[in-house]
Protein backbone atom coordinates (compact mmCIF):
# COMPACT_ATOMS: atom_id res chain seq x y z
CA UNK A 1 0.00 0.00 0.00
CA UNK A 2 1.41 2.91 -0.70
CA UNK A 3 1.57 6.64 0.54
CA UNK A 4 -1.43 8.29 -2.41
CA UNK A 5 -3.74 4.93 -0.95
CA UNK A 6 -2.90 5.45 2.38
CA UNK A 7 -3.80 9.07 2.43
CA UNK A 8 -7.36 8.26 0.58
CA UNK A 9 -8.32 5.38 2.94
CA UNK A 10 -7.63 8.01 5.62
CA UNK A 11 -9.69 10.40 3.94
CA UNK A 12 -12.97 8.20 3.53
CA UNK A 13 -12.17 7.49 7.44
CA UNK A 14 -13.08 11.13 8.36
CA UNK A 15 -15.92 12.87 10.12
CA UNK A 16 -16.70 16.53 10.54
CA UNK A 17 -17.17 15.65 14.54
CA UNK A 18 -13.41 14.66 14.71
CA UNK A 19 -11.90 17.07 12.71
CA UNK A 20 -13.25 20.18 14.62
CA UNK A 21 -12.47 18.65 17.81
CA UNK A 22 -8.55 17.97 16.58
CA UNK A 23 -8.90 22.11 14.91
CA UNK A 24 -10.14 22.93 18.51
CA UNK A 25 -7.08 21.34 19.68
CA UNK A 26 -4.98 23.45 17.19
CA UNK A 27 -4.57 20.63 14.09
CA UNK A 28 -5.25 23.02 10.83
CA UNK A 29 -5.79 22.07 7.51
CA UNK A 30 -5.12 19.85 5.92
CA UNK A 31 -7.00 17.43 8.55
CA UNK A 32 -9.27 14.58 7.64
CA UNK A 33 -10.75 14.10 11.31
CA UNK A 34 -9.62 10.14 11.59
CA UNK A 35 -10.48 8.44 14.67
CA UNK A 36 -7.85 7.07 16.06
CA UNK A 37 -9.26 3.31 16.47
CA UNK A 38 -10.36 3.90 13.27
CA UNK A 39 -7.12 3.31 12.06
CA UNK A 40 -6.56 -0.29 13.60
CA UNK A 41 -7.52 -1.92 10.54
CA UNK A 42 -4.99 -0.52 7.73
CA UNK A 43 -1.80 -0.40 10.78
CA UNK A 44 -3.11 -4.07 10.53
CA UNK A 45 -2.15 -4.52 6.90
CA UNK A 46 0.80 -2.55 6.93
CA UNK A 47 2.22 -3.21 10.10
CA UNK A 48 5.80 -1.49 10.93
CA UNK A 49 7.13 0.65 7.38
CA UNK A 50 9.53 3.64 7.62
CA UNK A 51 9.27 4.73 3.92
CA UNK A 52 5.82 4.95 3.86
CA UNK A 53 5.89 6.65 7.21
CA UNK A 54 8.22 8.90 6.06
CA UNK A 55 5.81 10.05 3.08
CA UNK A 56 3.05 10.39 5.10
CA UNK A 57 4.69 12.56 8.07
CA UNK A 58 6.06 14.29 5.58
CA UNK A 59 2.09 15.57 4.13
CA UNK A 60 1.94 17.65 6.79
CA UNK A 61 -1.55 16.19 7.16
CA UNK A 62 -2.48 15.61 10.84
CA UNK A 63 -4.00 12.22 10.38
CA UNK A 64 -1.40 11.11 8.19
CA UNK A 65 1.38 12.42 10.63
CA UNK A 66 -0.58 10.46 13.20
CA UNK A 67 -0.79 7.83 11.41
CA UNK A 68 3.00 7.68 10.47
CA UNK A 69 4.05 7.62 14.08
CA UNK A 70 1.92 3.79 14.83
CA UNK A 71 3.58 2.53 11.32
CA UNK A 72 7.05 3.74 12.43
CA UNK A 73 10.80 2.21 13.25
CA UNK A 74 11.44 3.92 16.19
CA UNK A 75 14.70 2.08 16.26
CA UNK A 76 15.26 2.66 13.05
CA UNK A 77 15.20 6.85 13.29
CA UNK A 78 18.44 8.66 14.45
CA UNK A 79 18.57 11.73 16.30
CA UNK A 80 18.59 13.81 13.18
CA UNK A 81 15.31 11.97 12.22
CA UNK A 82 13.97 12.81 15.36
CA UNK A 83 14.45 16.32 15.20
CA UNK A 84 13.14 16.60 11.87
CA UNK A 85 9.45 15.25 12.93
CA UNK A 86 9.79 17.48 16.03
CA UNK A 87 10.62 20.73 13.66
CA UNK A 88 7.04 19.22 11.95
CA UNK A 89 5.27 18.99 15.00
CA UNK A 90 3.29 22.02 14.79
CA UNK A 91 1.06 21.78 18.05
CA UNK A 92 1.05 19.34 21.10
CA UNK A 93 -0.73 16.57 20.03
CA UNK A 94 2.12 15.99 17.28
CA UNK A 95 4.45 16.63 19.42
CA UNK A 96 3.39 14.93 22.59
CA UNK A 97 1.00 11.82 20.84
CA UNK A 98 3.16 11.20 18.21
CA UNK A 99 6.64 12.11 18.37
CA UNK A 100 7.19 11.83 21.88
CA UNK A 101 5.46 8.40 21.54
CA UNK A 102 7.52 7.14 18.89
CA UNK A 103 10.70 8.36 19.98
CA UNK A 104 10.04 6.61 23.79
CA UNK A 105 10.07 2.96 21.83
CA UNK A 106 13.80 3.76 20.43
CA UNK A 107 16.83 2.92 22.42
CA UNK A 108 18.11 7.04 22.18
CA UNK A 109 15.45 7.92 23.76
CA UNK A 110 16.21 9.54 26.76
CA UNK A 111 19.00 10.85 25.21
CA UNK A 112 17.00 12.84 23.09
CA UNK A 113 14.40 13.34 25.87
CA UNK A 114 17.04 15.26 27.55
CA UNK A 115 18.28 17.84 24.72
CA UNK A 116 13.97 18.68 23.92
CA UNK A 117 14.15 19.36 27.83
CA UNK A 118 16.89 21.80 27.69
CA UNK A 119 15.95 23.29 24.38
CA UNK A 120 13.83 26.13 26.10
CA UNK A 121 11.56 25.69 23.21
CA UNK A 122 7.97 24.93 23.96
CA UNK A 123 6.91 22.02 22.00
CA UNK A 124 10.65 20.43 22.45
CA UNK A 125 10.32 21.07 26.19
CA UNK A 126 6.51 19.53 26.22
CA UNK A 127 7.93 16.63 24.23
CA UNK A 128 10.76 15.70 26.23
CA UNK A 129 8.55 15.90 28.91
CA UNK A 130 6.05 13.54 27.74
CA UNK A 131 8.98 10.98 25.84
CA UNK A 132 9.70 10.62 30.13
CA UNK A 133 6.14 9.43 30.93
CA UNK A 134 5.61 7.24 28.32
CA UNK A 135 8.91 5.95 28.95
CA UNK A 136 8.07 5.26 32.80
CA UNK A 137 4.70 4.09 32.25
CA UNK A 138 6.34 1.72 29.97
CA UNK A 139 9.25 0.11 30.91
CA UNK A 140 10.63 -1.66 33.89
CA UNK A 141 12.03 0.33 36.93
CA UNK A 142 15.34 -1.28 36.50
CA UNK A 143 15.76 0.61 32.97
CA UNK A 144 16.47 3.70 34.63
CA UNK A 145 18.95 5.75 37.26
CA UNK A 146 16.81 6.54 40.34
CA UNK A 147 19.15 9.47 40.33
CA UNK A 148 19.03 11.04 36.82
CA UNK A 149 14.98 10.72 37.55
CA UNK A 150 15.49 12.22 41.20
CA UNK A 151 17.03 14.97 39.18
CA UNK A 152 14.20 15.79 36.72
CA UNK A 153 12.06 15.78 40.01
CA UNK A 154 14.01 18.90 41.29
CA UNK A 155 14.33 20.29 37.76
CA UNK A 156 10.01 20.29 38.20
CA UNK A 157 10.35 21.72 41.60
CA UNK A 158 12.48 24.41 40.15
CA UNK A 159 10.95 25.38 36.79
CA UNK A 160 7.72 24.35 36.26
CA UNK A 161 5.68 27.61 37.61
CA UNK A 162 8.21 29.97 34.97
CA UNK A 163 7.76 27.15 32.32
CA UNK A 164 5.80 27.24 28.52
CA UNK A 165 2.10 26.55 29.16
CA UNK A 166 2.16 23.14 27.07
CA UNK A 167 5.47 22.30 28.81
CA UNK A 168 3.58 22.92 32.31
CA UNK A 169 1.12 20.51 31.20
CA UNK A 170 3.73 17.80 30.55
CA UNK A 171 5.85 18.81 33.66
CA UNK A 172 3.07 17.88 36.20
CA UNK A 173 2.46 14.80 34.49
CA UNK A 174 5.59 13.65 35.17
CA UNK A 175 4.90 14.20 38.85
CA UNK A 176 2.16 12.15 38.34
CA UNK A 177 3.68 9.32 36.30
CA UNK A 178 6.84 9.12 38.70
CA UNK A 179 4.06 8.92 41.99
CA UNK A 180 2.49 6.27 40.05
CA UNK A 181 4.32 4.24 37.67
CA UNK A 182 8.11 4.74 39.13
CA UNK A 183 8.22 2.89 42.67
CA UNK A 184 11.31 3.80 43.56
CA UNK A 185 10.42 7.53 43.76
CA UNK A 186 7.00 7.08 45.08
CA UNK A 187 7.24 9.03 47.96
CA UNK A 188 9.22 11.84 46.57
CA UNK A 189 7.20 12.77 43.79
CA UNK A 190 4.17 12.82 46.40
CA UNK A 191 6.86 15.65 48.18
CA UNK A 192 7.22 17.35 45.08
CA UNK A 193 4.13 17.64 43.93
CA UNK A 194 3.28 19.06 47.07
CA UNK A 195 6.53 21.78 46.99
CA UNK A 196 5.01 22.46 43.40
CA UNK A 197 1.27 22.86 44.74
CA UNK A 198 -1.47 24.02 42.02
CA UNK A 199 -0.05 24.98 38.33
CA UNK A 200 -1.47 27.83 36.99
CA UNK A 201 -1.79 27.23 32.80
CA UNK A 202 -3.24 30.25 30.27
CA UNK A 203 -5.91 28.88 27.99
CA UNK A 204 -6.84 31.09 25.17
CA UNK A 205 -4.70 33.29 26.09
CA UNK A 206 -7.56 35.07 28.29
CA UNK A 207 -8.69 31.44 30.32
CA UNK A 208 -6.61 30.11 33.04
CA UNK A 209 -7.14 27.11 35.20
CA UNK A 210 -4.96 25.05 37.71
CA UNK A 211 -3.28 21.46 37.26
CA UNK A 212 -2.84 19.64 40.79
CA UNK A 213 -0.71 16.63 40.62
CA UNK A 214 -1.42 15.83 44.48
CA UNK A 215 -5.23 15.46 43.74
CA UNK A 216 -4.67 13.13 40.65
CA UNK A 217 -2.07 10.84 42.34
CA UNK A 218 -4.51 10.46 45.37
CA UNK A 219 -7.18 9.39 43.02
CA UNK A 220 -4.63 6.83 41.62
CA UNK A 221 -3.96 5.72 45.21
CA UNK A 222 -7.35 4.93 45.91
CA UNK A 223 -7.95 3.13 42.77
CA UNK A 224 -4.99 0.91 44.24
CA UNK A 225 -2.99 1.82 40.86
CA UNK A 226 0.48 2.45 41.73
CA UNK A 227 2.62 0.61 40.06
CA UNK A 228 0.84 0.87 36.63
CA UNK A 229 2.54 -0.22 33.96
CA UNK A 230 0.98 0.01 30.18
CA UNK A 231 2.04 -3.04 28.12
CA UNK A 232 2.28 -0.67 25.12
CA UNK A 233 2.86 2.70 24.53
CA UNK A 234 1.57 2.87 20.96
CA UNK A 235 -1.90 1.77 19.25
């Protein structure tokens, strides 16, 4: 199947519904307004195909660009790859849903994780962010230095109240995703989520509303789910 099929099955897979929702989101055109389980039957036939993912990120099409992220190589993109999608990604849920998600299945991962971080640039920042949680809701504990994560703890503590509003949004859900999916930390994200206390995040640039990590990881507590871990990060 190739890329000019691809994109046509993907059109005929669109409703208005989807599509304004995704827009409301910031997707803009071109958009076809795909449902993502919707697309379980053709990542069926073509399974894993970096070409053809390749083509179809490079539309600039937001289902296709979704779509090119679950038919991926994760393994097989290098950094320079990676940074090419993320200089795509035009709004979070390309950069968060479908880069960050890709990338966290690739062994550079965190490596690249940690540059995004650094980058002071929004989307990067929101990314790297988000590669972390999908990462720790993923994997084994064992994968990773209790310290380097301990680290990004106090980099939260520090940051996260001067930080890009999409990058805030990412930042407390790593709170959230260390309390609950990264034992060995357990406690201390509890203690930094309450040092952090209630995140203040602009909507519409006139809107503002308040993201409490404390009140999400209690909730996850009482639904007995620490420990979570998702036996796969992508569709």
């Amino acid at each position: 199947m190739n890329a000019e099929v691809v994109m046509q099955e993907l059109e005929a897979l669109g409703k208005e519904r989807m599509k304004k929702m995704y827009m409301t989101n910031g997707a803009h055109e071109p958009v076809f307004g795909v449902a993502t389980g919707a697309m379980k039957p053709l990542v069926k036939q073509i399974k894993i195909n970096q070409p053809l993912a390749e083509e179809l990120y490079a539309t600039g099409n937001y289902d296709a660009m979704y779509f090119a992220g679950i038919i991926a190589d994760p393994k097989a993109m290098t950094v320079g790859d990676y940074e090419r999608w993320m200089d795509a990604a035009y709004f979070y849920m390309l950069s968060d849903y479908v880069v960050a998600v890709t990338l966290s299945e690739a062994d550079i991962a965190q490596e690249v994780a940690d540059t995004w971080i650094a980058s002071g640039e929004e989307l990067r920042m929101s990314a790297g962010w988000s590669c972390y949680c999908w990462l720790l809701g993923n994997r084994k504990d064992t994968e990773f230095e209790v310290s380097k994560i301990s680290n990004l703890l106090e980099l939260v503590t520090n940051t996260i109240h001067d930080a890009p509003e999409r990058a805030k949004y990412a930042m407390n859900n790593f709170i959230y995703t260390v309390a609950v999916s990264f034992l060995p930390l357990h406690d201390k994200a509890i203690e930094t989520a309450r040092v952090v206390g209630p995140v203040e995040v602009t909507q519409d640039k006139t809107k503002s509303k308040f993201l409490n990590a404390t009140n999400n990881i209690q909730k996850a507590v009482d639904r007995a789910q620490i420990g979570f871990k998702r036996k796969h990060v992508r569709c």
